[in-house]
N, C-alpha and C. Protein backbone atom coordinates (compact mmCIF):
# COMPACT_ATOMS: atom_id res chain seq x y z
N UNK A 1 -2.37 111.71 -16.79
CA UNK A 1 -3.06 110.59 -17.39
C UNK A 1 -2.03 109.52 -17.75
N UNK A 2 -2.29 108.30 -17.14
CA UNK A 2 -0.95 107.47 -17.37
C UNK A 2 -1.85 106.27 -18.74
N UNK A 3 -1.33 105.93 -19.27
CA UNK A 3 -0.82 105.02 -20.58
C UNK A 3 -1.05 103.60 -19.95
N UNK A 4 -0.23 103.34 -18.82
CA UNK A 4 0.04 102.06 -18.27
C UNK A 4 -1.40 101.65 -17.82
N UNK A 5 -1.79 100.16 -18.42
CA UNK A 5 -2.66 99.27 -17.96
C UNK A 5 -2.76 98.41 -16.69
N UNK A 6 -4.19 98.83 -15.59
CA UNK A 6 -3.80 98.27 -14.37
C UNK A 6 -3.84 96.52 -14.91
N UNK A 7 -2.58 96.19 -13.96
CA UNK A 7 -2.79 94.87 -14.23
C UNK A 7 -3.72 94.11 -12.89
N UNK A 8 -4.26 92.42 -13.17
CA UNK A 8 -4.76 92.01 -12.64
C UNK A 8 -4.74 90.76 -12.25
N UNK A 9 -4.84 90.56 -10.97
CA UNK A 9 -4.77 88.93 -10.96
C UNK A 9 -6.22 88.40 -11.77
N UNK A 10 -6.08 87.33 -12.17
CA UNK A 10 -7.35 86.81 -13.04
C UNK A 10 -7.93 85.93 -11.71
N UNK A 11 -9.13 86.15 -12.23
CA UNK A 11 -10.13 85.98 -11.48
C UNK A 11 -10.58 84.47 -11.18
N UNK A 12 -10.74 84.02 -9.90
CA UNK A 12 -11.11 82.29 -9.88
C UNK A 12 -12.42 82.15 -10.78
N UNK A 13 -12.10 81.21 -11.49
CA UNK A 13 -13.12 80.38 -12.17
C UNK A 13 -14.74 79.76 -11.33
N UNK A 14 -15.68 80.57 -11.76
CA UNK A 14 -17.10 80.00 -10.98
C UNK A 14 -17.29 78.84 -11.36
N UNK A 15 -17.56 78.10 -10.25
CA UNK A 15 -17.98 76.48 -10.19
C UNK A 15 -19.20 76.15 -9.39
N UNK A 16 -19.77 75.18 -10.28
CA UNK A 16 -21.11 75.06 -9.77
C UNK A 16 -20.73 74.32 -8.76
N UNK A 17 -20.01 73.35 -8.37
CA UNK A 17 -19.68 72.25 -7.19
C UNK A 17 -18.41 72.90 -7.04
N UNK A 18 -18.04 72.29 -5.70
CA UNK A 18 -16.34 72.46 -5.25
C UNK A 18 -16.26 71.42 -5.70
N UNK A 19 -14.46 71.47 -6.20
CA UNK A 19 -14.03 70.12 -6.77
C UNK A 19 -13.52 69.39 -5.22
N UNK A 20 -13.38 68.12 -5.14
CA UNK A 20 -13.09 67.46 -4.35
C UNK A 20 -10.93 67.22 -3.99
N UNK A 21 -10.17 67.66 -2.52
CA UNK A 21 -9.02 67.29 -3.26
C UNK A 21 -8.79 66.12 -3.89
N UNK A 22 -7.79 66.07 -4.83
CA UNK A 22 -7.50 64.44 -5.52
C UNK A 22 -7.73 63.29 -3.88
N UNK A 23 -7.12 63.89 -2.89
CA UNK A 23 -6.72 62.58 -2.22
C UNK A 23 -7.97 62.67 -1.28
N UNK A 24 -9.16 63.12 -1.81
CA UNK A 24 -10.39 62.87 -0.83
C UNK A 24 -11.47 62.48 -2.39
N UNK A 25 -11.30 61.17 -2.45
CA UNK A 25 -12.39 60.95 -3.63
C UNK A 25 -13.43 60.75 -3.00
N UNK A 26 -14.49 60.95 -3.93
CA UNK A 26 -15.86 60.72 -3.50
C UNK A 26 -16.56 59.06 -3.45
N UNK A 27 -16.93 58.97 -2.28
CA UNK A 27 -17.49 57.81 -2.39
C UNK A 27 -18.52 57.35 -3.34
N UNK A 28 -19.68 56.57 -3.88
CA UNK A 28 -20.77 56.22 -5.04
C UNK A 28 -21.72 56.62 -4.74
N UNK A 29 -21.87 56.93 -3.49
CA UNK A 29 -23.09 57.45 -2.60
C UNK A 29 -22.74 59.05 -2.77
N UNK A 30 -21.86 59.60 -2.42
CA UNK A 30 -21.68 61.03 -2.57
C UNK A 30 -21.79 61.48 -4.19
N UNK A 31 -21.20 60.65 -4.86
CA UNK A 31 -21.38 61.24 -6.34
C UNK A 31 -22.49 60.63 -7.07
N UNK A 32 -23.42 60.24 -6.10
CA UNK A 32 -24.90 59.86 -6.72
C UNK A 32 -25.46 61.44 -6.29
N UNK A 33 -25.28 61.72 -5.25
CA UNK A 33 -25.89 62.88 -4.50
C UNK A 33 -25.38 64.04 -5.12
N UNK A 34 -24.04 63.87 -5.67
CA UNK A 34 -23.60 65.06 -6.50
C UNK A 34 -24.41 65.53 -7.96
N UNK A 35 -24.72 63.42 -8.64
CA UNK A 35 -24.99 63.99 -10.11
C UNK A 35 -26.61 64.18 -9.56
N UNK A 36 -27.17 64.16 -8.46
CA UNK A 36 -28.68 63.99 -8.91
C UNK A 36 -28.79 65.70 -8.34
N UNK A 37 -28.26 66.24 -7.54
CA UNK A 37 -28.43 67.60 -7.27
C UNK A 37 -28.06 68.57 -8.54
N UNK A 38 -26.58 68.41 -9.16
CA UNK A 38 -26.57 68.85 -10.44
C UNK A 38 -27.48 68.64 -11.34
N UNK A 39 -28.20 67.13 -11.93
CA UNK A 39 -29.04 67.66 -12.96
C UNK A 39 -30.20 68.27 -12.57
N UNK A 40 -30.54 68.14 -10.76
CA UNK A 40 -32.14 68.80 -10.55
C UNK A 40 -31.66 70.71 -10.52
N UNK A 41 -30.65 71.12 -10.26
CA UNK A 41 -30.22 72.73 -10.98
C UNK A 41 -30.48 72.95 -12.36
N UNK A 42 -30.09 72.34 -13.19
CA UNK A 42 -30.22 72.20 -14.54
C UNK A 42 -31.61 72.30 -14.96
N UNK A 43 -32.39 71.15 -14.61
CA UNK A 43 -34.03 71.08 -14.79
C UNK A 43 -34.41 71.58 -14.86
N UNK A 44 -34.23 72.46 -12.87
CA UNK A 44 -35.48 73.49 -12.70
C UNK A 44 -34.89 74.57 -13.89
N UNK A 45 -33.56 75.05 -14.02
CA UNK A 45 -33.51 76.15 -14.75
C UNK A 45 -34.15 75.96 -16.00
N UNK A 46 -34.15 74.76 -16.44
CA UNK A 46 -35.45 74.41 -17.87
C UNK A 46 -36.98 74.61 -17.44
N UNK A 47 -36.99 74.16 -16.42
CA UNK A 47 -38.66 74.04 -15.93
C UNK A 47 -38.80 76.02 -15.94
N UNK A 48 -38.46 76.21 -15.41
CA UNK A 48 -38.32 78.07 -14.76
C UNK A 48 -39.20 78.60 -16.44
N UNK A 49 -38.09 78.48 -17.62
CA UNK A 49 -37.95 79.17 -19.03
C UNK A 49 -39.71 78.39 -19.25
N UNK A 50 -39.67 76.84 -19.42
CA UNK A 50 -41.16 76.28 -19.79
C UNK A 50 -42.33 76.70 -19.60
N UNK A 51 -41.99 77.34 -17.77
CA UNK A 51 -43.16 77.59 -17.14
C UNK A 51 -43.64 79.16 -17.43
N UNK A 52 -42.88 79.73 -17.95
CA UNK A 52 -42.97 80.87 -18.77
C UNK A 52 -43.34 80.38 -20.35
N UNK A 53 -43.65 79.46 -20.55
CA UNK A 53 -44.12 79.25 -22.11
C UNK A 53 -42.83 79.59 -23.25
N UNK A 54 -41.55 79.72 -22.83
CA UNK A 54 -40.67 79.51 -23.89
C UNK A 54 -40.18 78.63 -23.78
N UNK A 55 -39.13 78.70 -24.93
CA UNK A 55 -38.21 77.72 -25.03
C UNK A 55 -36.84 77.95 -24.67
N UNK A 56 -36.46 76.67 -23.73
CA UNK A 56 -35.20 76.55 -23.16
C UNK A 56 -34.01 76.48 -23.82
N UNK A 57 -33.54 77.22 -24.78
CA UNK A 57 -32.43 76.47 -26.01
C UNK A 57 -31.36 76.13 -25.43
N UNK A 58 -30.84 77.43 -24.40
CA UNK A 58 -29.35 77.04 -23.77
C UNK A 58 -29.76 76.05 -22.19
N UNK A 59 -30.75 76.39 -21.77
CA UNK A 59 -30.97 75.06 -20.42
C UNK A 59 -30.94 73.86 -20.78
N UNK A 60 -31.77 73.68 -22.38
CA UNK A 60 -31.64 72.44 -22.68
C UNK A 60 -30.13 71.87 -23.07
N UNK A 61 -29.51 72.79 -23.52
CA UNK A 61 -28.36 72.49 -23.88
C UNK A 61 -27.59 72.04 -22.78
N UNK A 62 -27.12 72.61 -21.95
CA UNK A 62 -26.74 72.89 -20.50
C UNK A 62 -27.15 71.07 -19.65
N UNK A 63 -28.36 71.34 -19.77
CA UNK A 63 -29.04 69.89 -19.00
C UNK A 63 -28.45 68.75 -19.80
N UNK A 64 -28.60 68.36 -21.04
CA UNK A 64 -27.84 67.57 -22.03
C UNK A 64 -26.38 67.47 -22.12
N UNK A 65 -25.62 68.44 -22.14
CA UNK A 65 -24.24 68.01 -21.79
C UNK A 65 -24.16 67.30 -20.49
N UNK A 66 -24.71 68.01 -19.51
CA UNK A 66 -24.30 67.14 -18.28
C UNK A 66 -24.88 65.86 -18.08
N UNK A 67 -26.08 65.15 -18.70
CA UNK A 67 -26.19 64.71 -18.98
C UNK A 67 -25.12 63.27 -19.34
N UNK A 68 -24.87 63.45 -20.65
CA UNK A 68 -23.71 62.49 -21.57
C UNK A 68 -22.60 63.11 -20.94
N UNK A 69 -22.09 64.07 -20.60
CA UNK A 69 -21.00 63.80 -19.92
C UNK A 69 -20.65 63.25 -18.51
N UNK A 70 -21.18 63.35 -17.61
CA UNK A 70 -21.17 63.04 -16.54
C UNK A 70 -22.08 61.99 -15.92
N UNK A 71 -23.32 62.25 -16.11
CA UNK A 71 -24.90 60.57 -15.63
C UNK A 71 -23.96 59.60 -16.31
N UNK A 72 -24.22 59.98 -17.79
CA UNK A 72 -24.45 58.40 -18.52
C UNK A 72 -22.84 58.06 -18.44
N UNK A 73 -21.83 58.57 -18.76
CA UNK A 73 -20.18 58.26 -18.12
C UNK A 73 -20.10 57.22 -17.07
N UNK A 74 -21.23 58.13 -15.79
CA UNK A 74 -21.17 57.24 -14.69
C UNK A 74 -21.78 56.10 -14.45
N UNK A 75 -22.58 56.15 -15.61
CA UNK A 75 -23.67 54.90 -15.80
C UNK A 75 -22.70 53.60 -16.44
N UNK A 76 -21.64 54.53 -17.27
CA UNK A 76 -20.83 53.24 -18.18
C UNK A 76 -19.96 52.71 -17.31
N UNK A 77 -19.19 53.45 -16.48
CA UNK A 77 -18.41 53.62 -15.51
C UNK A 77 -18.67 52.62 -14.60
N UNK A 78 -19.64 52.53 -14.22
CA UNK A 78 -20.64 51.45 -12.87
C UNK A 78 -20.85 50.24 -13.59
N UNK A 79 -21.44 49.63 -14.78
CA UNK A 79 -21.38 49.02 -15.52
C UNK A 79 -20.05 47.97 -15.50
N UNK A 80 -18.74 48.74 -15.88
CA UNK A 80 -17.94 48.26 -15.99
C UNK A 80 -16.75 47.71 -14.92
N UNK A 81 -16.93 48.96 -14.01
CA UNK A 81 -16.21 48.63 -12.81
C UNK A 81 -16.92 47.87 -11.70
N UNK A 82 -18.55 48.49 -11.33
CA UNK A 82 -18.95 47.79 -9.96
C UNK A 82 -19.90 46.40 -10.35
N UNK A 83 -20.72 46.40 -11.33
CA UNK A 83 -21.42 45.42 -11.70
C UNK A 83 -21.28 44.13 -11.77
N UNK A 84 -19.11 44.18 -12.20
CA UNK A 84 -19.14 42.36 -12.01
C UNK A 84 -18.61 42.61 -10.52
N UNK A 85 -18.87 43.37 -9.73
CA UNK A 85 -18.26 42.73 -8.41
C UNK A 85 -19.52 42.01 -7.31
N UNK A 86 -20.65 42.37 -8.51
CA UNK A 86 -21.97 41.83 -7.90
C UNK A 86 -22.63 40.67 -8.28
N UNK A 87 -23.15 39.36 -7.52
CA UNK A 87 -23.58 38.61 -7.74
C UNK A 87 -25.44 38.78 -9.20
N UNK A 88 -25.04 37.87 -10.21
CA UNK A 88 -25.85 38.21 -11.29
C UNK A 88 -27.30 38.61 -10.69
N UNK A 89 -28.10 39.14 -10.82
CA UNK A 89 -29.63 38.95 -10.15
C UNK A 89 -30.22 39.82 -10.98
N UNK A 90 -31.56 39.80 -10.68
CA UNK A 90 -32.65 40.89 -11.30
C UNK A 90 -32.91 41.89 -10.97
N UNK A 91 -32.67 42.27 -10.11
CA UNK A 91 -32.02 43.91 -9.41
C UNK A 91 -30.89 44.08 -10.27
N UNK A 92 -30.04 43.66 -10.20
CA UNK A 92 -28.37 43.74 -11.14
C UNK A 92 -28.87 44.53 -12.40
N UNK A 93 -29.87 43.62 -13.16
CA UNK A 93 -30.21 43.53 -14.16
C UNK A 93 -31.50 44.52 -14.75
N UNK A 94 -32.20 45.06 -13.64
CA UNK A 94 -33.13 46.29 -13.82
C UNK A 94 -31.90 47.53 -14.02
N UNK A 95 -31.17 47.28 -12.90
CA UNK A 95 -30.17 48.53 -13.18
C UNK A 95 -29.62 49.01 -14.52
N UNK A 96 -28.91 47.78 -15.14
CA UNK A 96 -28.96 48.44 -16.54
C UNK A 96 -29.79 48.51 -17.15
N UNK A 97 -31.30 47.88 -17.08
CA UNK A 97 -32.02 48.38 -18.24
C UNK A 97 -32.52 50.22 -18.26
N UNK A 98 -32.05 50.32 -16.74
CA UNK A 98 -32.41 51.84 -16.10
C UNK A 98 -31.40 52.89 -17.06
N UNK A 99 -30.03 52.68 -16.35
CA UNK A 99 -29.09 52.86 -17.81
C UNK A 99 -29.74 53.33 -19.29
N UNK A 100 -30.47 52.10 -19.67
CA UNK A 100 -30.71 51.85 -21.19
C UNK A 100 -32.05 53.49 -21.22
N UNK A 101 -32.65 53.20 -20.23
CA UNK A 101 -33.74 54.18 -20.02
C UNK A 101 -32.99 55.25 -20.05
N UNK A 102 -32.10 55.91 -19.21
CA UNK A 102 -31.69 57.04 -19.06
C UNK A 102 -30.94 57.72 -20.13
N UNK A 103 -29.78 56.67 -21.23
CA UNK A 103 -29.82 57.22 -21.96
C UNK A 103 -31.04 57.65 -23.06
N UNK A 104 -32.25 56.50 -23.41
CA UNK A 104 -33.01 56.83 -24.27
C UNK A 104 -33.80 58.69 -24.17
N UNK A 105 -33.84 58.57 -22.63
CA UNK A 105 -34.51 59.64 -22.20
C UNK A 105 -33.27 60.98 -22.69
N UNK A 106 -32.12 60.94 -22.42
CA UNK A 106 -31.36 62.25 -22.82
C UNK A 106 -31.31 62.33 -24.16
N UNK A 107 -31.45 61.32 -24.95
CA UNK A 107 -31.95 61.18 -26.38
C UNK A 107 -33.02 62.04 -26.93
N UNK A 108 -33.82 61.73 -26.33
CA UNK A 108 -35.22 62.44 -26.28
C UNK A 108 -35.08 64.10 -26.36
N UNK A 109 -34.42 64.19 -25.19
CA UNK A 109 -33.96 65.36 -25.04
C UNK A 109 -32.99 66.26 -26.13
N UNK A 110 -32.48 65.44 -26.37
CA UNK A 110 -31.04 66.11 -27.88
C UNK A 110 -32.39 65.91 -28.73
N UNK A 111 -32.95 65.18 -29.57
CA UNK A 111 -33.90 65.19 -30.50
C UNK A 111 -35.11 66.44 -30.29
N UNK A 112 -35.81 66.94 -29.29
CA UNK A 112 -35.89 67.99 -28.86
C UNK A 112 -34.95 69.45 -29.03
N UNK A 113 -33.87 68.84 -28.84
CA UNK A 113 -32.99 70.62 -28.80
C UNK A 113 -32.32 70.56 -30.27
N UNK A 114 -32.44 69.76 -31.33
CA UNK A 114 -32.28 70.09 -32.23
C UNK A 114 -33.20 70.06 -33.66
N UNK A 115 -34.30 70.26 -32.53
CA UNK A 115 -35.40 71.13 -33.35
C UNK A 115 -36.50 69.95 -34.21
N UNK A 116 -35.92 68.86 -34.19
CA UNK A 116 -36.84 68.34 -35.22
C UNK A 116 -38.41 67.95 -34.19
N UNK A 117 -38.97 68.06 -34.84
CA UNK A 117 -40.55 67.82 -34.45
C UNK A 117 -41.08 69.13 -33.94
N UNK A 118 -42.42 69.44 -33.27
CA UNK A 118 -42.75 70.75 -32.65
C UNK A 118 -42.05 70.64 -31.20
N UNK A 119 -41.81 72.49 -31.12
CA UNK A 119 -41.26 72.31 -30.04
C UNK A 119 -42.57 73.23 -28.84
N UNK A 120 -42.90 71.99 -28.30
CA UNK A 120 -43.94 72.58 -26.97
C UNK A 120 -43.32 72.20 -25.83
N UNK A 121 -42.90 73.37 -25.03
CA UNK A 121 -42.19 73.58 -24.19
C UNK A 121 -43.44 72.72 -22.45
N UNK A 122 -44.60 72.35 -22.60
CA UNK A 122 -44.90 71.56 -21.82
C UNK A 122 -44.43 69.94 -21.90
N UNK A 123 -44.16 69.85 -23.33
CA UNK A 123 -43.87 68.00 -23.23
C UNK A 123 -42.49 67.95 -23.10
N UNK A 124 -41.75 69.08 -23.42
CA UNK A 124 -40.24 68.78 -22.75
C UNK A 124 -39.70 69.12 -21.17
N UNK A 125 -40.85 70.03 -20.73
CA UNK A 125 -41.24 69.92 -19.05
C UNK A 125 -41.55 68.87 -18.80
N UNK A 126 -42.28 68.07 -19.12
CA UNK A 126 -43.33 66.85 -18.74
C UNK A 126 -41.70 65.62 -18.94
N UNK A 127 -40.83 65.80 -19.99
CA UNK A 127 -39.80 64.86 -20.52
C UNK A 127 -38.89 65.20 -19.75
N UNK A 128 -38.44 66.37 -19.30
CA UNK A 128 -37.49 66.53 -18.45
C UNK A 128 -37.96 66.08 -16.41
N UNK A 129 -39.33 66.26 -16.26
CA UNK A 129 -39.48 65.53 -15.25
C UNK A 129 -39.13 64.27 -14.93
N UNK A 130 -39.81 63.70 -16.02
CA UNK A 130 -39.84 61.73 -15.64
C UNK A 130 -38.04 61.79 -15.80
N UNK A 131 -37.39 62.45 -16.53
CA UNK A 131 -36.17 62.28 -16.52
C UNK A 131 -35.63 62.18 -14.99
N UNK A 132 -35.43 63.31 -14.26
CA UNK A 132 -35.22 63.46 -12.98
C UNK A 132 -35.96 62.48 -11.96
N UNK A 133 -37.26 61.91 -11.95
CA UNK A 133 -37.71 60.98 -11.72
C UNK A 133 -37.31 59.66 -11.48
N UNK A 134 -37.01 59.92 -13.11
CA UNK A 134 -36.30 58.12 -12.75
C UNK A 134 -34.80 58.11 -12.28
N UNK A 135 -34.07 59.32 -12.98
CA UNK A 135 -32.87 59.41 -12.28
C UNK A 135 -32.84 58.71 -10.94
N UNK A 136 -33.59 59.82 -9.87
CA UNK A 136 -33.63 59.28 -8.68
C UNK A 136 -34.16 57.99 -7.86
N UNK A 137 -34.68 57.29 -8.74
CA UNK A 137 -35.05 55.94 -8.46
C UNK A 137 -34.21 55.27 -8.71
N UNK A 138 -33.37 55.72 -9.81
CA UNK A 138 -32.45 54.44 -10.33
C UNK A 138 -31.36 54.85 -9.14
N UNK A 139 -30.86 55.83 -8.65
CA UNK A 139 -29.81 55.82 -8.17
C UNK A 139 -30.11 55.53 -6.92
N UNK A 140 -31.67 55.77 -6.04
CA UNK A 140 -31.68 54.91 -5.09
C UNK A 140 -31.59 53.12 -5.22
N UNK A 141 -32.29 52.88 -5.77
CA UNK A 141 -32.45 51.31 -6.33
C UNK A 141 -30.73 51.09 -6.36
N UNK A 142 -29.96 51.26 -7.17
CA UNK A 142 -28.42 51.12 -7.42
C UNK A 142 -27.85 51.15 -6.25
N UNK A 143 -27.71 52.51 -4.89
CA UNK A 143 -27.28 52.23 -3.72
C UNK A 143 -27.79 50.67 -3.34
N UNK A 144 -29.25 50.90 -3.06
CA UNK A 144 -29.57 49.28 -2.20
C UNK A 144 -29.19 48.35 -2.59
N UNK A 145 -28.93 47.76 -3.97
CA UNK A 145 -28.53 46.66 -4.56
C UNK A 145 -26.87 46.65 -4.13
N UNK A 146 -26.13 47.90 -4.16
CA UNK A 146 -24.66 47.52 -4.06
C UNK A 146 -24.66 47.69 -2.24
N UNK A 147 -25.33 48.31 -1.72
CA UNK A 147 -25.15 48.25 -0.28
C UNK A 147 -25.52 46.96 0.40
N UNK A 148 -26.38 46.13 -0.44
CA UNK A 148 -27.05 44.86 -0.08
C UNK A 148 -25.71 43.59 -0.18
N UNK A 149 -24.57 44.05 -1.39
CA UNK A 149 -23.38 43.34 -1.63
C UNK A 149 -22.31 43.80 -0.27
N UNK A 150 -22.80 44.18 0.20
CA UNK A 150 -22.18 44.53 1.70
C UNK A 150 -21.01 46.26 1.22
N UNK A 151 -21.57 46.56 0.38
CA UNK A 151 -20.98 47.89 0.11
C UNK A 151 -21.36 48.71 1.00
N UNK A 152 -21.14 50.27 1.41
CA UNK A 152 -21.41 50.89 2.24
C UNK A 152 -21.14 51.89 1.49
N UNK A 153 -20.68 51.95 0.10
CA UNK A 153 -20.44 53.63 -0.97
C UNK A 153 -18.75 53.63 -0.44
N UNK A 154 -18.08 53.01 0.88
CA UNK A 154 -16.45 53.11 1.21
C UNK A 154 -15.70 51.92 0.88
N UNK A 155 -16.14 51.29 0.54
CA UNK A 155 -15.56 49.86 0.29
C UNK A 155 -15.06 49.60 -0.89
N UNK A 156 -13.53 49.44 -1.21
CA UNK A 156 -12.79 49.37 -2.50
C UNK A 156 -14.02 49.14 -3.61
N UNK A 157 -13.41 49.68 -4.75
CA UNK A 157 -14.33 49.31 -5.86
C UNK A 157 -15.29 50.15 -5.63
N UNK A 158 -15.80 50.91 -4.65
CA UNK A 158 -17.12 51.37 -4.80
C UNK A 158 -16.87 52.57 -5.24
N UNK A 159 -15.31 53.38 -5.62
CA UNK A 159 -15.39 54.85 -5.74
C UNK A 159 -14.98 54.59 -7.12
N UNK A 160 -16.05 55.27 -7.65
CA UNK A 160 -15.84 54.70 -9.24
C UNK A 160 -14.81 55.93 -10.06
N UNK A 161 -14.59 56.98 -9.61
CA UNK A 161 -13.34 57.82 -10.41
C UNK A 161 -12.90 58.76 -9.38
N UNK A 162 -11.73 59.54 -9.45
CA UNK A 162 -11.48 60.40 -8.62
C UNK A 162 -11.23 61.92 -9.25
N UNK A 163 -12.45 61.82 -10.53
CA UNK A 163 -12.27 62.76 -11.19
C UNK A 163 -13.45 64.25 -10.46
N UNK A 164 -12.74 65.12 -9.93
CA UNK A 164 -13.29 66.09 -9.63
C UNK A 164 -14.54 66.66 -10.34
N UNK A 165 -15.75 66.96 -10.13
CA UNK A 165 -16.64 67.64 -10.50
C UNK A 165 -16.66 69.54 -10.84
N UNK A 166 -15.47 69.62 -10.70
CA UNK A 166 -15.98 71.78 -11.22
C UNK A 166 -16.43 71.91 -12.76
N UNK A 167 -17.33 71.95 -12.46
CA UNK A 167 -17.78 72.64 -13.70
C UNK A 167 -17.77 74.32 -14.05
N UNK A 168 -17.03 74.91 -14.63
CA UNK A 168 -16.83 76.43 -15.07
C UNK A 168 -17.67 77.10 -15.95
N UNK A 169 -18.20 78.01 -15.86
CA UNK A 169 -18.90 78.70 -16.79
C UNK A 169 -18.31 79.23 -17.74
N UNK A 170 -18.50 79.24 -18.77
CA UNK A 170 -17.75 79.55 -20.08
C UNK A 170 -18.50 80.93 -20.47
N UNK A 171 -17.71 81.87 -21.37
CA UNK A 171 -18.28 83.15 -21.92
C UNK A 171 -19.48 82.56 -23.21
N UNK A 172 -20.41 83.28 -23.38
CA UNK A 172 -21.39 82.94 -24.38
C UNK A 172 -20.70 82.93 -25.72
N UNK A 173 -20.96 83.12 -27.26
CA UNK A 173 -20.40 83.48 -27.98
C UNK A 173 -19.97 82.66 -29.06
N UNK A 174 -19.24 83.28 -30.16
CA UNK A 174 -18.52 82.12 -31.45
C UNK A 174 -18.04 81.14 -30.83
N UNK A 175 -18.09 79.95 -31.25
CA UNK A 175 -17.26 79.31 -31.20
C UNK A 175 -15.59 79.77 -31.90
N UNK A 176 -14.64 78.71 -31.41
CA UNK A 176 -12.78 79.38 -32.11
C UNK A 176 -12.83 77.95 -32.99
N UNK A 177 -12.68 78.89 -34.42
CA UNK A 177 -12.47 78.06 -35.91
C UNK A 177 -10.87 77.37 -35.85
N UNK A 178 -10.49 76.17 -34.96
CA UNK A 178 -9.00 75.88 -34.53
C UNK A 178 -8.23 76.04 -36.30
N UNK A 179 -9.21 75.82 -37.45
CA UNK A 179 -8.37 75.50 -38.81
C UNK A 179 -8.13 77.07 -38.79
N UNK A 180 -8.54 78.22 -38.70
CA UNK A 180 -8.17 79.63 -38.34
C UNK A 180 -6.72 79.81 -37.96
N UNK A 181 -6.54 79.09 -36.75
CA UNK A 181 -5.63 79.45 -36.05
C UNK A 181 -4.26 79.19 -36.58
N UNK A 182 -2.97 79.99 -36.70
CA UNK A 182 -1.76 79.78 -37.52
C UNK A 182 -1.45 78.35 -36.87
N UNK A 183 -0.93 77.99 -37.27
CA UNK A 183 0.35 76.67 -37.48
C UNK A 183 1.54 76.56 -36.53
N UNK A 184 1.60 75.77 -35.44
CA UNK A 184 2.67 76.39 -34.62
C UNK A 184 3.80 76.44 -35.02
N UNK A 185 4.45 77.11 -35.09
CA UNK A 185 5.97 77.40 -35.16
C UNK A 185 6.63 76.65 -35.01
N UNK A 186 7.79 75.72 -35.73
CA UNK A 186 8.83 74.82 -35.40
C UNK A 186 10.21 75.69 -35.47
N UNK A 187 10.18 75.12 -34.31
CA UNK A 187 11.58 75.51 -33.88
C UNK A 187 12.19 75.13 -32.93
């Protein structure tokens, strides 16, 4: 009986997307197609829990981070970088109010997952639809308007970050209390 612990290589990290290499960024068109496939995974896994008559605590959670971290990022992101490269118009100008929509709607959603009001798992099905809904309108509408500026999703300016998409699954569990943790060592 040996004592000694097998050792192990650690295991690759599960990712919902492959990350992209740095020197192959994604065009505006591909990472429209990226965020609208990611949040419709997310959804259905909310829709799935609803349609069973519970409640989604961690889907909703799950759908909401990606959400504010990644949509609405890319929403500020587009805003700031591709918007003045476009002549002013009312297309221009639906786009952000779409924006304004999309965050109100993930709003909706956090006000939902933290409990205040009743929680009936059909009106946050019904809230998480139109969500995905309009998602995909706005991000078609957004291609045509910047493809109409003679963009094609390859054309400088149109790749709005070259920040890789992996998202990792994390273990369930406590959160780590960092004021817990000792004090690093000077030396």
């Amino acid at each position: 009986m040996s004592t000694a612990r097998e050792i192990r290589e650690p295991e690759e990290p599960r990712t919902t997307v492959a990350a992209t290499p740095e020197d192959q960024p994604l065009t505006l068109f591909e990472e429209h197609g990226l965020l609208l496939r990611q949040v419709a995974v997310r959804a259905e896994e909310l829709l799935a829990v609803t349609a069973g008559g519970g409640w989604p605590a961690r889907e909703l959670q799950a759908l909401l981070t990606y959400m504010r971290v990644e949509v609405l990022r890319q929403a500020v992101d587009e805003e700031r970088l591709l918007f003045p490269c476009c002549p002013p118009s009312a297309a221009l100008d639906r786009l952000g109010r779409d924006h304004t929509i999309l965050h109100l709607m993930t709003e909706m959603l956090a006000t939902a997952a933290t409990g205040e009001g009743p929680r009936i798992p059909a009106e946050l099905a019904r809230t998480t639809r139109d969500l995905l809904a309009h998602l995909e309108r706005h991000l078609g509408s957004e291609e045509a308007v910047l493809a109409a500026d003679g963009g094609r999703g390859e054309a400088p300016g149109t790749t709005v970050t070259n920040r890789p998409h992996a998202w990792y699954a994390l273990p369930e569990g406590d959160g780590i209390d960092l004021a817990a943790l000792p004090a690093p060592s000077e030396g």
